[in-house]
N, C-alpha and C. Protein backbone atom coordinates (compact mmCIF):
# COMPACT_ATOMS: atom_id res chain seq x y z
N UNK A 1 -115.29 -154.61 -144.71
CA UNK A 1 -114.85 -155.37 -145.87
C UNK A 1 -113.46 -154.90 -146.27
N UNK A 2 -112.35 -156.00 -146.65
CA UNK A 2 -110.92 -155.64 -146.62
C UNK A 2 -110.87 -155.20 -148.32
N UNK A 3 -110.51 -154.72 -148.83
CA UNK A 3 -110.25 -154.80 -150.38
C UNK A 3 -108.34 -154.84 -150.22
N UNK A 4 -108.21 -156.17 -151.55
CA UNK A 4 -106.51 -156.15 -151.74
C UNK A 4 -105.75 -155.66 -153.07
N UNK A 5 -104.56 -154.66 -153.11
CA UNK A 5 -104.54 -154.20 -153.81
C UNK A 5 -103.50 -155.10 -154.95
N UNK A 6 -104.18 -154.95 -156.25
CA UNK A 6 -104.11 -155.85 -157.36
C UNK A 6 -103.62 -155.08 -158.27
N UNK A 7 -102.03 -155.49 -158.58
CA UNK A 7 -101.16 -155.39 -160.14
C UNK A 7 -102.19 -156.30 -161.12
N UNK A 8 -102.43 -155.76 -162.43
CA UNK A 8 -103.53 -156.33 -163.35
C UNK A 8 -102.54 -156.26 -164.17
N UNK A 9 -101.20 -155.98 -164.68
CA UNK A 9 -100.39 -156.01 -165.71
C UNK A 9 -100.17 -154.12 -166.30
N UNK A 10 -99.03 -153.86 -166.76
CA UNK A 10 -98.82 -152.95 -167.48
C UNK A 10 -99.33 -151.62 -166.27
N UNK A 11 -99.93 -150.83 -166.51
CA UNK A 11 -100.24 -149.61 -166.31
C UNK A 11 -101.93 -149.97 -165.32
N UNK A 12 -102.26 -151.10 -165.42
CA UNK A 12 -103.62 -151.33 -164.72
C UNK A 12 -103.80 -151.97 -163.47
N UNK A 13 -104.33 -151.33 -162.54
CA UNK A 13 -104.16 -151.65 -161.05
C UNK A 13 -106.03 -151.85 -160.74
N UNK A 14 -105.91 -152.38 -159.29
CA UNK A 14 -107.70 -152.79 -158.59
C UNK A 14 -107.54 -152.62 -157.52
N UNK A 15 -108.66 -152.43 -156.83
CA UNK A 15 -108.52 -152.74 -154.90
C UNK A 15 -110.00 -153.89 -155.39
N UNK A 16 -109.34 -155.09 -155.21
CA UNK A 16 -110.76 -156.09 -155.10
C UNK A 16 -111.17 -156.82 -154.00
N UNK A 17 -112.04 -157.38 -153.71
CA UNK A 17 -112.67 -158.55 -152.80
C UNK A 17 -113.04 -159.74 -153.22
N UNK A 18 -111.73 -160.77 -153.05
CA UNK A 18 -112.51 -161.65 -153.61
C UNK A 18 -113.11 -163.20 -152.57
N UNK A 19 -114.04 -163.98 -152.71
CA UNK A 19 -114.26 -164.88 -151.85
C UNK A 19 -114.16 -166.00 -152.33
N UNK A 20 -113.60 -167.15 -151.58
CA UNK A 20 -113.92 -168.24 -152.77
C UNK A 20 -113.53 -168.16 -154.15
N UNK A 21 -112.27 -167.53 -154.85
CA UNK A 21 -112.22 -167.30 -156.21
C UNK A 21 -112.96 -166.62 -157.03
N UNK A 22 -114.09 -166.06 -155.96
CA UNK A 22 -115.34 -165.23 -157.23
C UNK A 22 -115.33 -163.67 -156.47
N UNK A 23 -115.18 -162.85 -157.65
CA UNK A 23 -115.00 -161.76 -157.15
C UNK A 23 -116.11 -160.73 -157.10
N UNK A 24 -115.99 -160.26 -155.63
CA UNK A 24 -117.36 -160.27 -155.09
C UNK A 24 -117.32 -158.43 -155.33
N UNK A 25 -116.32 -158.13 -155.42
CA UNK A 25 -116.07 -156.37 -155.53
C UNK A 25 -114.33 -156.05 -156.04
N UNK A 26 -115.17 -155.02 -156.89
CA UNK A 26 -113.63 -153.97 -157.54
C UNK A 26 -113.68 -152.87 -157.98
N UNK A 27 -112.57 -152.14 -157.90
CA UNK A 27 -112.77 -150.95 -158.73
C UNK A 27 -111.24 -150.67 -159.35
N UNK A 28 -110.95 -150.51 -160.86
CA UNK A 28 -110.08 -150.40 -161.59
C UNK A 28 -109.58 -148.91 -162.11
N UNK A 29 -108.30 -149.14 -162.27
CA UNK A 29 -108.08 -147.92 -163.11
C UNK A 29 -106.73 -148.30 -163.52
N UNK A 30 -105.99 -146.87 -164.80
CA UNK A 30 -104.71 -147.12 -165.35
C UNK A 30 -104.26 -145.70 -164.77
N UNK A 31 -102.97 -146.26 -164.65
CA UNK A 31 -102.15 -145.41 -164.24
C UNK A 31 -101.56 -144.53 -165.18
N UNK A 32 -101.78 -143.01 -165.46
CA UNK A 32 -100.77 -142.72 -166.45
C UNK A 32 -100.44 -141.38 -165.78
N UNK A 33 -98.91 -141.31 -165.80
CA UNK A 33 -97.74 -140.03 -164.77
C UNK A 33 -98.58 -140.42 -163.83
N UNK A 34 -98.99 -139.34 -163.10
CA UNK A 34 -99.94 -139.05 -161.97
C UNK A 34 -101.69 -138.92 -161.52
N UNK A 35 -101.73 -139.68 -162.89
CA UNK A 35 -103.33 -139.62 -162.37
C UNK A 35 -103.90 -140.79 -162.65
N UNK A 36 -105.27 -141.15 -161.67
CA UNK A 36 -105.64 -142.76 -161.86
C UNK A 36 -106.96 -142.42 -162.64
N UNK A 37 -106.79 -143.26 -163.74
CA UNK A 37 -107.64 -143.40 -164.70
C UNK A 37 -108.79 -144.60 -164.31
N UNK A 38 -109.91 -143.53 -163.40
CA UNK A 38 -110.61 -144.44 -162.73
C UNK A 38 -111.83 -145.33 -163.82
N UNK A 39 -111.71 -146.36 -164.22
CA UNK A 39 -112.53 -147.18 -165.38
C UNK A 39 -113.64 -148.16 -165.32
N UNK A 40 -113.62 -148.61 -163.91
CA UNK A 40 -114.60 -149.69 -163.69
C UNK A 40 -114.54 -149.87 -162.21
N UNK A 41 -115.82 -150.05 -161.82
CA UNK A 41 -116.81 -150.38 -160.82
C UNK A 41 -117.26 -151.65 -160.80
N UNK A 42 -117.32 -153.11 -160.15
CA UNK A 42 -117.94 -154.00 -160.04
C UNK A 42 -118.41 -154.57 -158.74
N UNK A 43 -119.46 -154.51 -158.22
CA UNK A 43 -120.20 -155.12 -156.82
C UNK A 43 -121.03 -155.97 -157.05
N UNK A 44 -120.97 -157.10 -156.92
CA UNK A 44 -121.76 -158.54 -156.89
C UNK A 44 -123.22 -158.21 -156.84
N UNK A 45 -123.98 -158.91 -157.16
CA UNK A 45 -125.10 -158.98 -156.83
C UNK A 45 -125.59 -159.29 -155.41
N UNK A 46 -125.07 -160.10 -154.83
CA UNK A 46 -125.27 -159.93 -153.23
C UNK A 46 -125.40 -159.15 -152.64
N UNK A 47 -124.09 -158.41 -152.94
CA UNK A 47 -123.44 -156.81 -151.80
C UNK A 47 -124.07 -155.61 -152.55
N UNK A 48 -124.83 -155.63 -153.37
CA UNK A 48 -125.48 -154.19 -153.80
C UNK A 48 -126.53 -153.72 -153.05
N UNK A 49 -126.12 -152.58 -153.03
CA UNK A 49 -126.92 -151.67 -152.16
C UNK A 49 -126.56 -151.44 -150.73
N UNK A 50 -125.32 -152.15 -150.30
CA UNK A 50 -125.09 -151.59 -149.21
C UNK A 50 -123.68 -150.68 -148.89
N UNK A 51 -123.72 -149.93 -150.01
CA UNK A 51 -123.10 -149.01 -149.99
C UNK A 51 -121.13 -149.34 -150.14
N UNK A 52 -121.11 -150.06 -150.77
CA UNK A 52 -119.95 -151.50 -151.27
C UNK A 52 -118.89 -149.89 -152.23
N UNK A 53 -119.94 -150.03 -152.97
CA UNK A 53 -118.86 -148.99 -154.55
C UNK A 53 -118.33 -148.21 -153.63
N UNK A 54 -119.14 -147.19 -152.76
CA UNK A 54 -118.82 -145.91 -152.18
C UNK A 54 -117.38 -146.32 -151.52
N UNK A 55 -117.29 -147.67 -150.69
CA UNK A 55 -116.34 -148.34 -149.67
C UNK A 55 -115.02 -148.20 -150.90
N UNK A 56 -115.21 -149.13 -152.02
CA UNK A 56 -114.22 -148.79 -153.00
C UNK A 56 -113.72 -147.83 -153.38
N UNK A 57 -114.49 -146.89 -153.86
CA UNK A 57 -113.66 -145.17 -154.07
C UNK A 57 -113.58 -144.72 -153.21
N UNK A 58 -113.87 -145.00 -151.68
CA UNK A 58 -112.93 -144.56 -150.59
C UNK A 58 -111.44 -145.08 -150.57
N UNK A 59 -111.61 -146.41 -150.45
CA UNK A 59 -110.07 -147.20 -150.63
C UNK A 59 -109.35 -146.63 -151.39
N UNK A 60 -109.93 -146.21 -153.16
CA UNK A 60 -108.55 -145.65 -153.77
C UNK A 60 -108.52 -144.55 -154.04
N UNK A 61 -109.18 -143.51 -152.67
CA UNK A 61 -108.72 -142.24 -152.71
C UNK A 61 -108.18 -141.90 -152.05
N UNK A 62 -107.85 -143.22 -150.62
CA UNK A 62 -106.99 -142.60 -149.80
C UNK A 62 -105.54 -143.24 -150.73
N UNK A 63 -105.85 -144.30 -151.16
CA UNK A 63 -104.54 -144.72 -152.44
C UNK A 63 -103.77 -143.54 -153.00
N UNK A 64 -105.17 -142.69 -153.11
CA UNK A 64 -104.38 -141.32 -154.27
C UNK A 64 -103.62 -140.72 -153.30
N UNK A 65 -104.64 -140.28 -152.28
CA UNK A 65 -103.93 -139.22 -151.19
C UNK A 65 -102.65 -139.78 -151.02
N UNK A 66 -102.53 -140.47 -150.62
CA UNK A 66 -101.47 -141.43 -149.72
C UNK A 66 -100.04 -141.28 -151.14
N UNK A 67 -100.01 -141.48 -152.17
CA UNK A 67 -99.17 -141.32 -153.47
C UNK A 67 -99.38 -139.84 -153.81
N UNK A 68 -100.24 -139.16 -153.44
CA UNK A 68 -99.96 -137.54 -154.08
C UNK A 68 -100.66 -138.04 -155.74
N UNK A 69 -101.92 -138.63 -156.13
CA UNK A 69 -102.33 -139.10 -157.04
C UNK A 69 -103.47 -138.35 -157.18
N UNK A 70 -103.92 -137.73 -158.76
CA UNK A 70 -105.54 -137.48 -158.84
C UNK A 70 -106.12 -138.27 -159.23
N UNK A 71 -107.41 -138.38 -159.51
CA UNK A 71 -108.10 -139.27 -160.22
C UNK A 71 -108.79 -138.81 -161.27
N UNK A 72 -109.21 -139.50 -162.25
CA UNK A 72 -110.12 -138.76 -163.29
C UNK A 72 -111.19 -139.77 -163.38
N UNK A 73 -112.13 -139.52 -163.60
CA UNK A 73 -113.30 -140.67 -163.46
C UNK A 73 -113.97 -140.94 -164.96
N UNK A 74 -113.92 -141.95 -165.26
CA UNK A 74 -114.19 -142.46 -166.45
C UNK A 74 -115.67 -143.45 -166.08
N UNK A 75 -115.42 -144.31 -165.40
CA UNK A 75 -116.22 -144.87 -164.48
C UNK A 75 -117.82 -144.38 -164.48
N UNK A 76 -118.94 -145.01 -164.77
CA UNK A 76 -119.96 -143.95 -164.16
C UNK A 76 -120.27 -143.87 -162.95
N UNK A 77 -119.83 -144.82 -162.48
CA UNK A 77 -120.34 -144.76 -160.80
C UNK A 77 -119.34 -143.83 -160.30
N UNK A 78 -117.93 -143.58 -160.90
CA UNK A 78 -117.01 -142.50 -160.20
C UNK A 78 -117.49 -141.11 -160.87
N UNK A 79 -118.04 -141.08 -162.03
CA UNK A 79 -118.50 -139.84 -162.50
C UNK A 79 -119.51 -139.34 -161.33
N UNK A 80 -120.33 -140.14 -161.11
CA UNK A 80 -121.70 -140.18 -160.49
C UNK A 80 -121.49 -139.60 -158.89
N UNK A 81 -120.42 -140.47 -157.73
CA UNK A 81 -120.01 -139.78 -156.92
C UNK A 81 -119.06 -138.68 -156.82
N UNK A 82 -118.63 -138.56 -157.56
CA UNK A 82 -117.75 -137.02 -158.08
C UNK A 82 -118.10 -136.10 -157.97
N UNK A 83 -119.59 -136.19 -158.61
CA UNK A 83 -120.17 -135.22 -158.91
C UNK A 83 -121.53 -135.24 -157.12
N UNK A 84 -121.90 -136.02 -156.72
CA UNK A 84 -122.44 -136.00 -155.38
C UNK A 84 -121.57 -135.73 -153.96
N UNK A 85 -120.55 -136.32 -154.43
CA UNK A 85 -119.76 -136.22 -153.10
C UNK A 85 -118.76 -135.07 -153.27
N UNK A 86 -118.56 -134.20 -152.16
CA UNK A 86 -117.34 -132.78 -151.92
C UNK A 86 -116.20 -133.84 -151.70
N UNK A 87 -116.29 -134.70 -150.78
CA UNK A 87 -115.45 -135.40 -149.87
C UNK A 87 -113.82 -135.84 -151.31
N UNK A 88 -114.33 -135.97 -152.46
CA UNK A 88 -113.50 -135.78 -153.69
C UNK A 88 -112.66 -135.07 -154.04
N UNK A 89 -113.08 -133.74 -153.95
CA UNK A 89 -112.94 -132.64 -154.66
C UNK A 89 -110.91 -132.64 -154.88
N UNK A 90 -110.66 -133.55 -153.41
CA UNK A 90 -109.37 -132.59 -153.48
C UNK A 90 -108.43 -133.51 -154.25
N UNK A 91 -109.02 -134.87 -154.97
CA UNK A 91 -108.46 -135.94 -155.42
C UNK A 91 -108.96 -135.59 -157.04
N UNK A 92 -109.96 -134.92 -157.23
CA UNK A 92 -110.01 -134.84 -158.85
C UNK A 92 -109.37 -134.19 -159.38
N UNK A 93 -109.00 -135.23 -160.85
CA UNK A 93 -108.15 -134.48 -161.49
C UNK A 93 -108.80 -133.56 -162.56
């Protein structure tokens, strides 16, 4: 699954999926200096459960890596793998 990365205005960025105009997956955050203010999680009802969110906070952690970016997780689903996954560690802020 491709996710494309989305200017939302001001300080707020996405990596989404969308099909047909309906958006089938995202995950949001604001940018402030250097760290992504990770805020929202959304996976369709279709694509749940097959491991969709995880695919997303992969996408924008190699985002971070790739910019020298941390993240802070606001998010519960980013709280939630934060705290399950090591594979993080070196992106939290």
């Amino acid at each position: 699954m491709d996710f494309e990365f989305v200017e939302l205005g001001g300080d707020a960025f996405a990596f989404q999926n969308k099909q047909d105009g309906k958006m089938l997956a995202e995950i949001t955050w604001t940018l402030l200096a250097d760290v992504m203010v990770m805020d929202h999680t959304y996976v369709s009802e279709s694509l749940r459960g097959q491991g969709v969110a995880k695919k997303l906070l992969d996408r924008a952690a190699v985002y971070a890596r790739d910019k020298g970016y941390k993240m802070e997780a606001v998010c519960s689903y980013v709280v939630t793998a934060f705290e399950r996954y090591k594979e993080y560690d070196d992106v939290k802020a």
